[in-house]
PDB file of N, CA and C in Angstrom:
ATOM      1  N   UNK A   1      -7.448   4.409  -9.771  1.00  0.00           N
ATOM      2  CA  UNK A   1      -6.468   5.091  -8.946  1.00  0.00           C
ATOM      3  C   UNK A   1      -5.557   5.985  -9.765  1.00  0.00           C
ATOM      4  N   UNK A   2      -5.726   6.170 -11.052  1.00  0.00           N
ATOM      5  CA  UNK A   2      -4.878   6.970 -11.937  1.00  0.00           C
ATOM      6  C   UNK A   2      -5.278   7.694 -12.582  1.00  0.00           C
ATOM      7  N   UNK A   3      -7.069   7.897 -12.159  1.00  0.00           N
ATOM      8  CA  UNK A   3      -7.489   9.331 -12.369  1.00  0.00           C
ATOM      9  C   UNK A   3      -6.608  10.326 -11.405  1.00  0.00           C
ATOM     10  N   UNK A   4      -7.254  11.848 -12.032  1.00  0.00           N
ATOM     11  CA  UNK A   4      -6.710  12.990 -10.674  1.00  0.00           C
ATOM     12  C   UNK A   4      -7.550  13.645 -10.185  1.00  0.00           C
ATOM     13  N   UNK A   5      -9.223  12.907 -10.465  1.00  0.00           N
ATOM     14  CA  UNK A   5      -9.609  13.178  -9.279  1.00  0.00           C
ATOM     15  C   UNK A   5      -9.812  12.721  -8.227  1.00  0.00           C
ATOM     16  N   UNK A   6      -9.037  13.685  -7.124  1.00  0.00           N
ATOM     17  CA  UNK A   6      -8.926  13.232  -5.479  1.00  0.00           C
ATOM     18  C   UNK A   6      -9.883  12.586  -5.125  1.00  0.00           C
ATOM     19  N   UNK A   7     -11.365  12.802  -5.266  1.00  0.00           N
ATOM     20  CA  UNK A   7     -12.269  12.010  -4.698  1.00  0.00           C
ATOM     21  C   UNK A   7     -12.773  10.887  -5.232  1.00  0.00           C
ATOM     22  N   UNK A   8     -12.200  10.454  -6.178  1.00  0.00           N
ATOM     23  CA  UNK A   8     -12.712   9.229  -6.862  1.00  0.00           C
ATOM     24  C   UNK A   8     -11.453   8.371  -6.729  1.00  0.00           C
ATOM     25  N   UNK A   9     -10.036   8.850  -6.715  1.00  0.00           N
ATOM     26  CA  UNK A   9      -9.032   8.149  -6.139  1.00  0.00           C
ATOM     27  C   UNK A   9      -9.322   7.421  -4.536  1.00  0.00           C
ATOM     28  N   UNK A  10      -9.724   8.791  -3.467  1.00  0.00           N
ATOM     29  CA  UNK A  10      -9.953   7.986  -2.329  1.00  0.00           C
ATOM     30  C   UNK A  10     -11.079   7.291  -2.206  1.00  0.00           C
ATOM     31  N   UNK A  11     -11.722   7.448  -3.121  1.00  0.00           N
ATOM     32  CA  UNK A  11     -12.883   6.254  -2.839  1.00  0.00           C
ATOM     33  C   UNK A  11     -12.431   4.488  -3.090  1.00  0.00           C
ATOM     34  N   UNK A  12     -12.202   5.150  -4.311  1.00  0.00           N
ATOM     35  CA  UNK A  12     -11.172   3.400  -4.887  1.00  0.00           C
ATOM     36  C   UNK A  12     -10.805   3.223  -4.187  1.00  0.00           C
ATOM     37  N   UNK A  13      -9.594   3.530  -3.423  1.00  0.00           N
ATOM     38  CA  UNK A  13      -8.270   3.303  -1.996  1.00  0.00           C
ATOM     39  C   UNK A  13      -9.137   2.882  -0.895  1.00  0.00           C
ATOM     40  N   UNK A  14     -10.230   3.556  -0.636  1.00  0.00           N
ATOM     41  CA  UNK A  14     -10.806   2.888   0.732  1.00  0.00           C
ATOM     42  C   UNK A  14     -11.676   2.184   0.026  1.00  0.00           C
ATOM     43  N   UNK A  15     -12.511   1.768  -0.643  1.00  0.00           N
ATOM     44  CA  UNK A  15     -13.264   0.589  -1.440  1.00  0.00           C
ATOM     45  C   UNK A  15     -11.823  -0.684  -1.439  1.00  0.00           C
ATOM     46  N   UNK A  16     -10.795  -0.813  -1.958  1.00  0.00           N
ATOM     47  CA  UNK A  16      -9.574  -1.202  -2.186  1.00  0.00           C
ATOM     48  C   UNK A  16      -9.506  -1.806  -0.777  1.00  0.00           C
ATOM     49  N   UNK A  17      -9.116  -1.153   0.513  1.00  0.00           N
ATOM     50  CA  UNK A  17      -9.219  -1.986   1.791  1.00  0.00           C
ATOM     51  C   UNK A  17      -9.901  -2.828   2.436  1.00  0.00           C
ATOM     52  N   UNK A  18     -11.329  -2.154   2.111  1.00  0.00           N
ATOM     53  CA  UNK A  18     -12.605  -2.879   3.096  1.00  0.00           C
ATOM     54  C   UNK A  18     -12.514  -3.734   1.707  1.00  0.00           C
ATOM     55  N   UNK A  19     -11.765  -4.146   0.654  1.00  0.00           N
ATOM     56  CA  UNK A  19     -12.113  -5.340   0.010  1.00  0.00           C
ATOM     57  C   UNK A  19     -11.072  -6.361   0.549  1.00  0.00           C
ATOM     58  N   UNK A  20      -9.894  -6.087   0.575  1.00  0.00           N
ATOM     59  CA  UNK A  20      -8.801  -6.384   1.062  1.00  0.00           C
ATOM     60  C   UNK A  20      -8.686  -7.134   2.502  1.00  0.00           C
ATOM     61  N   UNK A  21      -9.335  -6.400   3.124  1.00  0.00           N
ATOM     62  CA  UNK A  21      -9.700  -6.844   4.772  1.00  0.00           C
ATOM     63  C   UNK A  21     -11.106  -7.864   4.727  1.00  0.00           C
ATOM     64  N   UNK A  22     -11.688  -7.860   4.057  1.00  0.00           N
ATOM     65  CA  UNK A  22     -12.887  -8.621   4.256  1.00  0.00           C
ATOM     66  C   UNK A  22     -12.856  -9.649   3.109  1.00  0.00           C
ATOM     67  N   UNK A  23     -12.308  -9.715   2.012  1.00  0.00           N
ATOM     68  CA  UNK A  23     -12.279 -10.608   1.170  1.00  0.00           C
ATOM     69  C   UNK A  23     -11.522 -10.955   0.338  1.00  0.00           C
ATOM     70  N   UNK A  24     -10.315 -10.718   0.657  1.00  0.00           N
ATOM     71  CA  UNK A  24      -9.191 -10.846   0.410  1.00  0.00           C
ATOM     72  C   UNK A  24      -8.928 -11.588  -0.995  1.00  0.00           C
ATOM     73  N   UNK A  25      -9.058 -12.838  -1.514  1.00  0.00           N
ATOM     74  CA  UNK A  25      -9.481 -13.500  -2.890  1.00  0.00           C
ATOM     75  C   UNK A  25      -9.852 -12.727  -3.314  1.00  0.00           C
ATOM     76  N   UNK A  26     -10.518 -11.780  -3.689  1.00  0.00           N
ATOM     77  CA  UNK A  26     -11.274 -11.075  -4.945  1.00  0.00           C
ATOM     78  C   UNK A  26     -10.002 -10.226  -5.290  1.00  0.00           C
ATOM     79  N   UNK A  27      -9.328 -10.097  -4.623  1.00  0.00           N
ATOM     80  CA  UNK A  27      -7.487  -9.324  -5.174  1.00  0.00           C
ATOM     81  C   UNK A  27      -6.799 -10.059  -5.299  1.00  0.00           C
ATOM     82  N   UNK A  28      -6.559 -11.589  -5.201  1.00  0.00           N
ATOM     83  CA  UNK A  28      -5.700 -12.065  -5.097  1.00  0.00           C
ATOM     84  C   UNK A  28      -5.406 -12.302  -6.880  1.00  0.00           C
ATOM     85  N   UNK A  29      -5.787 -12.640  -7.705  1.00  0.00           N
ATOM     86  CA  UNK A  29      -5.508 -12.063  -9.107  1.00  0.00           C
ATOM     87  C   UNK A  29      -5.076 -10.587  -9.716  1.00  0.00           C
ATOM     88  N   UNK A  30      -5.414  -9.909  -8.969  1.00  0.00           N
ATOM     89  CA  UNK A  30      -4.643  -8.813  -8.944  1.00  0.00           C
ATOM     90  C   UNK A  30      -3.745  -8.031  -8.592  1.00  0.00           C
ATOM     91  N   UNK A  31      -2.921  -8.897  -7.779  1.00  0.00           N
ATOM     92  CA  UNK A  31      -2.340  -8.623  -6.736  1.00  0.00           C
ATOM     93  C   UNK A  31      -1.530  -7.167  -7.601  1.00  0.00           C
ATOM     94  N   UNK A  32      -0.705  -7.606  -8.524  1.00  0.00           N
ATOM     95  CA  UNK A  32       0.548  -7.113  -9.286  1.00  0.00           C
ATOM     96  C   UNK A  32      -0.264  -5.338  -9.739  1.00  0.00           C
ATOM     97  N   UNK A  33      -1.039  -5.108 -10.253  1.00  0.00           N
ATOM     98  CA  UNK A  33      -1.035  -4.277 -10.863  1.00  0.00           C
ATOM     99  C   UNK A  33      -1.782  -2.954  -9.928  1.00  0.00           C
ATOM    100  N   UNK A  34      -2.352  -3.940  -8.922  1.00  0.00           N
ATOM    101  CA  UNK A  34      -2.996  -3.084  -7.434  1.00  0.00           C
ATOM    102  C   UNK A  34      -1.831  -2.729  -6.623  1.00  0.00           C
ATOM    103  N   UNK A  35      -0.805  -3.225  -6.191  1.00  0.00           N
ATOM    104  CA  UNK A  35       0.333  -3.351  -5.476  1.00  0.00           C
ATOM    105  C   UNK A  35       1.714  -1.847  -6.340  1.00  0.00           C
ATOM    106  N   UNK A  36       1.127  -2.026  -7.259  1.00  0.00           N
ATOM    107  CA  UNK A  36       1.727  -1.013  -8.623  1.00  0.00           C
ATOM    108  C   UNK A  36       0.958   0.548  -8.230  1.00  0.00           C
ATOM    109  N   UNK A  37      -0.273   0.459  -8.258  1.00  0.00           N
ATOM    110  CA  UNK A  37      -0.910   1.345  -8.695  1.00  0.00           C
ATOM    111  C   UNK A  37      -1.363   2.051  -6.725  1.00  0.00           C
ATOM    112  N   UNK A  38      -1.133   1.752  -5.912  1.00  0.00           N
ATOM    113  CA  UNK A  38      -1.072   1.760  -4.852  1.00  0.00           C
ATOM    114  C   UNK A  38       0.622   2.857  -4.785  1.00  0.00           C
ATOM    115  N   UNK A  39       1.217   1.884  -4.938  1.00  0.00           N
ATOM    116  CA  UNK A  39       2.937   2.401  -4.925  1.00  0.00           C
ATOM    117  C   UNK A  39       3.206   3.740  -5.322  1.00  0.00           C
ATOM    118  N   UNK A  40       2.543   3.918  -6.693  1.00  0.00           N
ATOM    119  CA  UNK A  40       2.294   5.313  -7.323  1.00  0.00           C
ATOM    120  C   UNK A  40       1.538   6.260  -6.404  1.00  0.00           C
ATOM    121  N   UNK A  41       0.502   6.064  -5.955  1.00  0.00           N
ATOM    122  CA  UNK A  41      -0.663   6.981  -4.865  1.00  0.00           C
ATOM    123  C   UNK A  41       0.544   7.104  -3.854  1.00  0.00           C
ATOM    124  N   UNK A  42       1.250   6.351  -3.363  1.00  0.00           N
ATOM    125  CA  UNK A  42       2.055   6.946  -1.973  1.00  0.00           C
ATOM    126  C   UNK A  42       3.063   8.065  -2.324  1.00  0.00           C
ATOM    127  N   UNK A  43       3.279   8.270  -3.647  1.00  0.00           N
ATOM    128  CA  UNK A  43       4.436   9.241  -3.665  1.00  0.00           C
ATOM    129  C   UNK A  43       3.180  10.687  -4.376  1.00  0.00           C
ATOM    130  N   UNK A  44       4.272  11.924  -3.403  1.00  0.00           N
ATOM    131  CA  UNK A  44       4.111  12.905  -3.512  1.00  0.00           C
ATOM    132  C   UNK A  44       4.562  13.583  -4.778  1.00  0.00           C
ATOM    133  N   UNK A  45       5.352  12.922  -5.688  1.00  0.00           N
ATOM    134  CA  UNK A  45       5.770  14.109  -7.032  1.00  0.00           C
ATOM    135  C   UNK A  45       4.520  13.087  -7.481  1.00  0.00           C
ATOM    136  N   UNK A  46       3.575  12.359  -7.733  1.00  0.00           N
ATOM    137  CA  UNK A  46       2.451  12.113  -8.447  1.00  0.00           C
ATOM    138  C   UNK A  46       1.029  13.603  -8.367  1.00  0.00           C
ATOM    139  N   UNK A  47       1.392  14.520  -7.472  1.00  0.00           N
ATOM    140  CA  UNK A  47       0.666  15.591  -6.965  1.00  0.00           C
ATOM    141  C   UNK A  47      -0.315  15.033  -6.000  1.00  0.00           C
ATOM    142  N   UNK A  48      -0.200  13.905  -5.281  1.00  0.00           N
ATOM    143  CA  UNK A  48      -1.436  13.145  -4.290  1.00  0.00           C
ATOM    144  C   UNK A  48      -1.436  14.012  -3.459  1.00  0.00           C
ATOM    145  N   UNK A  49      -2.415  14.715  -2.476  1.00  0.00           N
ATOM    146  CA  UNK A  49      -2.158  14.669  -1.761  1.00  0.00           C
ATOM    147  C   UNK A  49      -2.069  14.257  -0.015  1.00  0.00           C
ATOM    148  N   UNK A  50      -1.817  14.829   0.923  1.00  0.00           N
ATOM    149  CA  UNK A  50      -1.451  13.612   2.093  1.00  0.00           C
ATOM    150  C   UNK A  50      -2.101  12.869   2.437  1.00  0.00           C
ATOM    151  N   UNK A  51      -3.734  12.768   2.170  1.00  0.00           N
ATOM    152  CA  UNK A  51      -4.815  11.818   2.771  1.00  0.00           C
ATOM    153  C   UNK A  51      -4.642  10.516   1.734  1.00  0.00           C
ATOM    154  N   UNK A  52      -4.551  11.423   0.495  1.00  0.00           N
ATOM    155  CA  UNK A  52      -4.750   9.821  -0.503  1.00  0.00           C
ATOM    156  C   UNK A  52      -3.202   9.187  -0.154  1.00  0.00           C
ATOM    157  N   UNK A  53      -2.025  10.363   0.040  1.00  0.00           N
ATOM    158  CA  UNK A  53      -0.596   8.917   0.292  1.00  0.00           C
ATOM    159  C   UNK A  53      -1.064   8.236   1.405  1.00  0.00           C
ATOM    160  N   UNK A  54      -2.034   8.934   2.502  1.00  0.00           N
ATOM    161  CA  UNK A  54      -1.732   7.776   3.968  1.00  0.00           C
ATOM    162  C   UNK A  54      -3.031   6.676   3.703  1.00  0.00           C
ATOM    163  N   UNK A  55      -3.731   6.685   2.623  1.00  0.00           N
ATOM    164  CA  UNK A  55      -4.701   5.815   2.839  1.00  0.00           C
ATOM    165  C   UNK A  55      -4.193   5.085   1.745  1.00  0.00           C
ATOM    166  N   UNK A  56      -3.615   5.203   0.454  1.00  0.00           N
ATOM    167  CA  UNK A  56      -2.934   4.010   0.008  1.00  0.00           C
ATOM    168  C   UNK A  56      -1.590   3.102   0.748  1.00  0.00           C
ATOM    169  N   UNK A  57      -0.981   3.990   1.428  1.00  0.00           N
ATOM    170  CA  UNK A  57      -0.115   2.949   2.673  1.00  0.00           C
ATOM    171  C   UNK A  57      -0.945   2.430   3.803  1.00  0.00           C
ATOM    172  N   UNK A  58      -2.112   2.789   4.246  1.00  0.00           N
ATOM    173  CA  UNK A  58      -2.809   2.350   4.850  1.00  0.00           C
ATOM    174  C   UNK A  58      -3.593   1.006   4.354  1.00  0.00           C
ATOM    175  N   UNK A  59      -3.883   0.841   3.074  1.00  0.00           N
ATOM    176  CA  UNK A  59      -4.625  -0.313   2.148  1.00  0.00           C
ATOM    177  C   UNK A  59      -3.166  -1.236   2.145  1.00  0.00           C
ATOM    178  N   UNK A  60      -1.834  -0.418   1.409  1.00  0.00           N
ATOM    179  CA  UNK A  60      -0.823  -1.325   1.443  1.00  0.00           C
ATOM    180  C   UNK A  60      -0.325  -2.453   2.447  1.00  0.00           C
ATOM    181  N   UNK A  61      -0.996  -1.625   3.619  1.00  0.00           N
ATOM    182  CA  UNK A  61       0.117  -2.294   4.691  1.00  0.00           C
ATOM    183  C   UNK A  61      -1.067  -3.692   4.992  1.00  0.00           C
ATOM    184  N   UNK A  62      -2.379  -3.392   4.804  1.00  0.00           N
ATOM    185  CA  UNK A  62      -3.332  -4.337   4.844  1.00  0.00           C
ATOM    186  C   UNK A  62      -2.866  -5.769   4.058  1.00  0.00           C
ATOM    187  N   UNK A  63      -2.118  -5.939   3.118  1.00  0.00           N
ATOM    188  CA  UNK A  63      -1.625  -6.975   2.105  1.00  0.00           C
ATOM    189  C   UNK A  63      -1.414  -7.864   2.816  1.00  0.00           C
ATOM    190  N   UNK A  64       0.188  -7.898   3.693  1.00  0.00           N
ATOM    191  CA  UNK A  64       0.492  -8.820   3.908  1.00  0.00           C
ATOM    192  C   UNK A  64       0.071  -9.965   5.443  1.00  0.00           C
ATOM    193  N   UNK A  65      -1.159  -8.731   5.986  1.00  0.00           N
ATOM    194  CA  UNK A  65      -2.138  -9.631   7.038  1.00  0.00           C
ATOM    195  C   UNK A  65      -3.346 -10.702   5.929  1.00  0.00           C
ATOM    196  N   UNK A  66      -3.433 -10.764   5.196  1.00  0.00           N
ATOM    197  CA  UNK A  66      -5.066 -10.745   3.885  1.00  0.00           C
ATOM    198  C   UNK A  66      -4.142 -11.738   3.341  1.00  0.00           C
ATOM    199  N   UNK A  67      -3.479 -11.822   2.666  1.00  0.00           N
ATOM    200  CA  UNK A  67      -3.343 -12.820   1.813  1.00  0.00           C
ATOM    201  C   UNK A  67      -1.607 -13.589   1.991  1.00  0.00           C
ATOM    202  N   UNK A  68      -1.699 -14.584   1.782  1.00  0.00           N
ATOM    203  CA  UNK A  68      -0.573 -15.786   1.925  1.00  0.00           C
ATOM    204  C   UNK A  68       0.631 -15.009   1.886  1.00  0.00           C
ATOM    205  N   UNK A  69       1.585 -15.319   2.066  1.00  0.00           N
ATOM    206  CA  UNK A  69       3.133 -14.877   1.976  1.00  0.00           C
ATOM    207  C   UNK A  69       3.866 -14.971   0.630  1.00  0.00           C
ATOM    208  N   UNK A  70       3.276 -16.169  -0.106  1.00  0.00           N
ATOM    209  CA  UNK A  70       3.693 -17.208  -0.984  1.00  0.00           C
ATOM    210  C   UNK A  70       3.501 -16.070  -2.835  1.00  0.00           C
ATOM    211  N   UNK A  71       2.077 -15.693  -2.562  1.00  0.00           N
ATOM    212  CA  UNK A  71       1.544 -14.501  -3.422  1.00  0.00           C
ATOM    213  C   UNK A  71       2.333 -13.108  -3.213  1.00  0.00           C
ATOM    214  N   UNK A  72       2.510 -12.727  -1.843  1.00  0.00           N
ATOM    215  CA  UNK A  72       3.454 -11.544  -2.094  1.00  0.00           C
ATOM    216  C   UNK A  72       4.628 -11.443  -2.041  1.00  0.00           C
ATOM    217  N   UNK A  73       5.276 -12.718  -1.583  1.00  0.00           N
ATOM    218  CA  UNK A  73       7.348 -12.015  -1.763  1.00  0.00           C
ATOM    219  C   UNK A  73       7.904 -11.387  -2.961  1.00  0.00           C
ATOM    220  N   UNK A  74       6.907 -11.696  -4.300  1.00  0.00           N
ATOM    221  CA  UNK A  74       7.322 -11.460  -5.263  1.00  0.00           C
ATOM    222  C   UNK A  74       7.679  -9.693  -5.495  1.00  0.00           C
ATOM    223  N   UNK A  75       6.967  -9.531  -4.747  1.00  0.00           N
ATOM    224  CA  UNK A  75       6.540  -7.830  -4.424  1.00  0.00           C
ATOM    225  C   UNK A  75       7.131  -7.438  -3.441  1.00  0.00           C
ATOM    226  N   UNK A  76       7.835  -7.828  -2.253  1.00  0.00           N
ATOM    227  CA  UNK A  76       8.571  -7.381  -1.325  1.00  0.00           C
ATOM    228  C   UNK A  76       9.720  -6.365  -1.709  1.00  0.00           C
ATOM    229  N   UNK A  77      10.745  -6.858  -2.361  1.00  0.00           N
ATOM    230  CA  UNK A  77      11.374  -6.133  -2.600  1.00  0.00           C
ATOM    231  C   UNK A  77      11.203  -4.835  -3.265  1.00  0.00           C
ATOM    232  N   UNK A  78      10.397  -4.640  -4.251  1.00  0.00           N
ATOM    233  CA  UNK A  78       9.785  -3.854  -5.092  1.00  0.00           C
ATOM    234  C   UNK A  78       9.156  -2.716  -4.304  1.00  0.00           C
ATOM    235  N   UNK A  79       8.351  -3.206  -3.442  1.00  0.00           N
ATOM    236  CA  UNK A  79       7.821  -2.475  -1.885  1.00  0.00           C
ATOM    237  C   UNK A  79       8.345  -1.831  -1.360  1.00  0.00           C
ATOM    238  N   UNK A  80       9.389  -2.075  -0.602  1.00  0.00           N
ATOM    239  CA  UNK A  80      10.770  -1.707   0.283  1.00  0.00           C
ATOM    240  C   UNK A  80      11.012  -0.614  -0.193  1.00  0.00           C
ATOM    241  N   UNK A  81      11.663  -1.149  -1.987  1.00  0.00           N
ATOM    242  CA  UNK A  81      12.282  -0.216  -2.607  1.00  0.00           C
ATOM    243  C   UNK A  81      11.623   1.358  -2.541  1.00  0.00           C
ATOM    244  N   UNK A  82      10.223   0.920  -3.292  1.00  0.00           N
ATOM    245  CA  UNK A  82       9.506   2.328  -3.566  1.00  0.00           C
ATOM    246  C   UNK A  82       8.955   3.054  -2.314  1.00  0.00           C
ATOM    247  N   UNK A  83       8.904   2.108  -0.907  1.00  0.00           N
ATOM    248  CA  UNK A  83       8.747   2.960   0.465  1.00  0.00           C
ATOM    249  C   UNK A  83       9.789   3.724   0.961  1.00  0.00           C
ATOM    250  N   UNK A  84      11.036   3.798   0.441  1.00  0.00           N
ATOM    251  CA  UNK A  84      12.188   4.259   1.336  1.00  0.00           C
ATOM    252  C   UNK A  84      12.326   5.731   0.646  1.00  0.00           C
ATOM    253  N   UNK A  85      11.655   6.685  -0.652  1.00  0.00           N
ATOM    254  CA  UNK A  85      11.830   7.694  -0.371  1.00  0.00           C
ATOM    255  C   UNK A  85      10.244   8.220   0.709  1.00  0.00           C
ATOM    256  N   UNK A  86       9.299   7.680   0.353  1.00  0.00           N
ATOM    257  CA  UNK A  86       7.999   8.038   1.218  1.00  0.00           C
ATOM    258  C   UNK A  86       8.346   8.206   2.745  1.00  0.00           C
ATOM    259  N   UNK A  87       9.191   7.516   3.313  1.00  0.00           N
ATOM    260  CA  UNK A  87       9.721   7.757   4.323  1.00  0.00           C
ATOM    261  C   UNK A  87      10.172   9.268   4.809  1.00  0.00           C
ATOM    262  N   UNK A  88      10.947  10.518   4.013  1.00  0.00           N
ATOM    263  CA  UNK A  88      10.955  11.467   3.597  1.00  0.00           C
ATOM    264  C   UNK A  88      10.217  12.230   3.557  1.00  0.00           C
ATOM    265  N   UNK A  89       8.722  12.067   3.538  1.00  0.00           N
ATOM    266  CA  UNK A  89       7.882  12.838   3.188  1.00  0.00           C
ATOM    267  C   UNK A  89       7.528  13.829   4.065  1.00  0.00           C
ATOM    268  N   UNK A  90       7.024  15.168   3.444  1.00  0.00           N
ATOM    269  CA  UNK A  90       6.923  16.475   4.660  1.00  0.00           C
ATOM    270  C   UNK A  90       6.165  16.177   5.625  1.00  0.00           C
ATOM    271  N   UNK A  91       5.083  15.467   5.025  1.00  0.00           N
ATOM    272  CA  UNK A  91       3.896  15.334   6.865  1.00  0.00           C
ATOM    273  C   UNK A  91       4.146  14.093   7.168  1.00  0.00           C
ATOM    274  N   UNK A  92       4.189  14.278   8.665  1.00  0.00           N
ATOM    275  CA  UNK A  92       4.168  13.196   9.514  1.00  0.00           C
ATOM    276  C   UNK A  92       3.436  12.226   9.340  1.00  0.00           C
ATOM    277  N   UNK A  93       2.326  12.589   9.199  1.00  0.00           N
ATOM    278  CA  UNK A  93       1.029  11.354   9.512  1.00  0.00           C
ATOM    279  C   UNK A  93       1.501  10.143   8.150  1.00  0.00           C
ATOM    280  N   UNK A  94       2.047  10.876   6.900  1.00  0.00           N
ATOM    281  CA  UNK A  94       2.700  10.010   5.576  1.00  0.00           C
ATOM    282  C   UNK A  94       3.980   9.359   6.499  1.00  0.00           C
ATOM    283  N   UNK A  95       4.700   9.515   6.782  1.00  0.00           N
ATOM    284  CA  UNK A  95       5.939   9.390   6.898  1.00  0.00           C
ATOM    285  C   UNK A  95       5.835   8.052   8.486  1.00  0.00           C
ATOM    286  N   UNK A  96       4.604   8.379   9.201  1.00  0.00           N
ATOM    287  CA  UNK A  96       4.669   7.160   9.823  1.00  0.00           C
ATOM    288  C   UNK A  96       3.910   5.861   9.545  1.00  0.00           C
ATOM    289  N   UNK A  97       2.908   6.452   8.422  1.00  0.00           N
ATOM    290  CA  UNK A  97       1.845   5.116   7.933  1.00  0.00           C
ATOM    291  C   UNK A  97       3.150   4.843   6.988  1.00  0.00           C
ATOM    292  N   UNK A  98       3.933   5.326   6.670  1.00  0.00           N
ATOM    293  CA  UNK A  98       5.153   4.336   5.325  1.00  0.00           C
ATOM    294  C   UNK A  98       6.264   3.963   6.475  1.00  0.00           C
ATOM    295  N   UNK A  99       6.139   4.011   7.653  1.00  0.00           N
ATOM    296  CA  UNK A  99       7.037   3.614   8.612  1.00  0.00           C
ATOM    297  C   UNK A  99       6.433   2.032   8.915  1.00  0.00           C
ATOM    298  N   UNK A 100       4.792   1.936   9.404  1.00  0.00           N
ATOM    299  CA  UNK A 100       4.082   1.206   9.569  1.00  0.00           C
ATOM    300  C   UNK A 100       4.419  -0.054   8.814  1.00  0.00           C
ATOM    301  N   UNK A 101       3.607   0.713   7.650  1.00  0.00           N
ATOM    302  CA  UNK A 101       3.624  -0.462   5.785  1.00  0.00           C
ATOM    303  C   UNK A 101       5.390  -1.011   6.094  1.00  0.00           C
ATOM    304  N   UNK A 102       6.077  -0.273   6.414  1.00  0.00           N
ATOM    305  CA  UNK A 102       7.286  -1.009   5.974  1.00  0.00           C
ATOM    306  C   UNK A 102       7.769  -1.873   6.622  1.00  0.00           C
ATOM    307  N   UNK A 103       7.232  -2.004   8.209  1.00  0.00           N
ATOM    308  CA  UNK A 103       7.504  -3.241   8.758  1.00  0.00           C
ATOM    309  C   UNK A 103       6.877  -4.213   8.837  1.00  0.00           C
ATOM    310  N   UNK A 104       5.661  -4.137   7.957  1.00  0.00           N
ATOM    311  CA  UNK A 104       4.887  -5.396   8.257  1.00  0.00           C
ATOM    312  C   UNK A 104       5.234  -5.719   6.362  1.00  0.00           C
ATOM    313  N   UNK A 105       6.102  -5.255   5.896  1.00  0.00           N
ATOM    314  CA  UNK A 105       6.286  -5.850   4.805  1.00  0.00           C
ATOM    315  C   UNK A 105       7.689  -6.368   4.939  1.00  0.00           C
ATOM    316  N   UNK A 106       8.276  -5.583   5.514  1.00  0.00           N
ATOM    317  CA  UNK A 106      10.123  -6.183   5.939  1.00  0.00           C
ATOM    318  C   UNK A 106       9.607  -7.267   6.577  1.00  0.00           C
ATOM    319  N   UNK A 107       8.862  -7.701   7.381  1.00  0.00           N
ATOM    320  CA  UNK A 107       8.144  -9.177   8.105  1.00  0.00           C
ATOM    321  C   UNK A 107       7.252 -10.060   7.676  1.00  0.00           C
ATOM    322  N   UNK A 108       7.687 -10.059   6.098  1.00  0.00           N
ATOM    323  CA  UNK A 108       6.865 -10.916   5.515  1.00  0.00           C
ATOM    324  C   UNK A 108       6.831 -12.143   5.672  1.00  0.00           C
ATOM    325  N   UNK A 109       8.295 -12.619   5.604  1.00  0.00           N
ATOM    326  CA  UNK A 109       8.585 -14.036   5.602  1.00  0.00           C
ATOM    327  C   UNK A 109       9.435 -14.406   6.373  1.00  0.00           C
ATOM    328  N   UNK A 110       9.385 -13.319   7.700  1.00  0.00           N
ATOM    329  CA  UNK A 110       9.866 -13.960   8.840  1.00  0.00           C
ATOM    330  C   UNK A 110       8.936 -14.934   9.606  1.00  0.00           C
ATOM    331  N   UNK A 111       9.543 -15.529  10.356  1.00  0.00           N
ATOM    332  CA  UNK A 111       9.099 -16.401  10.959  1.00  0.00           C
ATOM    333  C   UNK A 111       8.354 -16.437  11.977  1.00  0.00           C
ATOM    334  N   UNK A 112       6.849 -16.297  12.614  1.00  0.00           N
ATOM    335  CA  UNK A 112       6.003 -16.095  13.952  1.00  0.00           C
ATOM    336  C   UNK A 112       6.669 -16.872  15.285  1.00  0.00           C
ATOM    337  N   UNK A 113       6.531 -16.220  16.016  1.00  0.00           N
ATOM    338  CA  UNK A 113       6.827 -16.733  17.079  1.00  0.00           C
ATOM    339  C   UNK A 113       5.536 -17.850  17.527  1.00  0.00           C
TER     340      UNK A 113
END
């Protein structure tokens, strides 16, 4: 994900989900440095542009359905933090998938009805 080329970035990012969504354990050792390197792809001064920010908030927001609560609070805050300028961002379609990601991460360790 820290090459610059675009098409080998979005491949990782969507390889990255359908792993995420379907087998969730095979990241769970990685949580930290995927959760990192994800964070980076959503911002725009990295030169991404808008498909790779909405499909790494799109993989992001996948986290906290996939794996325990217990593995990610550590990362919540950290999350939050680095979503609230993405929020900002010129295109819409970014600015509501980091709207998305951010409430199902602000609802991490709330409580289900």
């Amino acid at each position: 994900m820290e090459l610059s080329d675009v098409g080998v970035k979005e491949a990782t990012i969507e390889t990255l989900h359908i792993t995420i969504s379907e087998s969730a354990d095979a990241v769970k050792g990685h949580v930290s440095s995927v959760i990192t390197r994800l964070l980076s792809a959503c911002s725009a001064s990295g030169g991404n542009p808008p498909r790779i920010r909405t499909k790494a908030l799109r993989c992001l927001r996948a986290f906290p359905g996939a794996l325990r609560g217990e593995l990610l609070l550590p990362y919540k805050r950290q999350v939050l933090k680095m979503l609230q300028p993405v929020l900002d961002d010129p295109k819409r379609a970014v600015r509501k998938e980091a709207v998305d990601c951010r409430v199902k991460w602000w609802a991490l360790d709330e409580p289900s009805d």
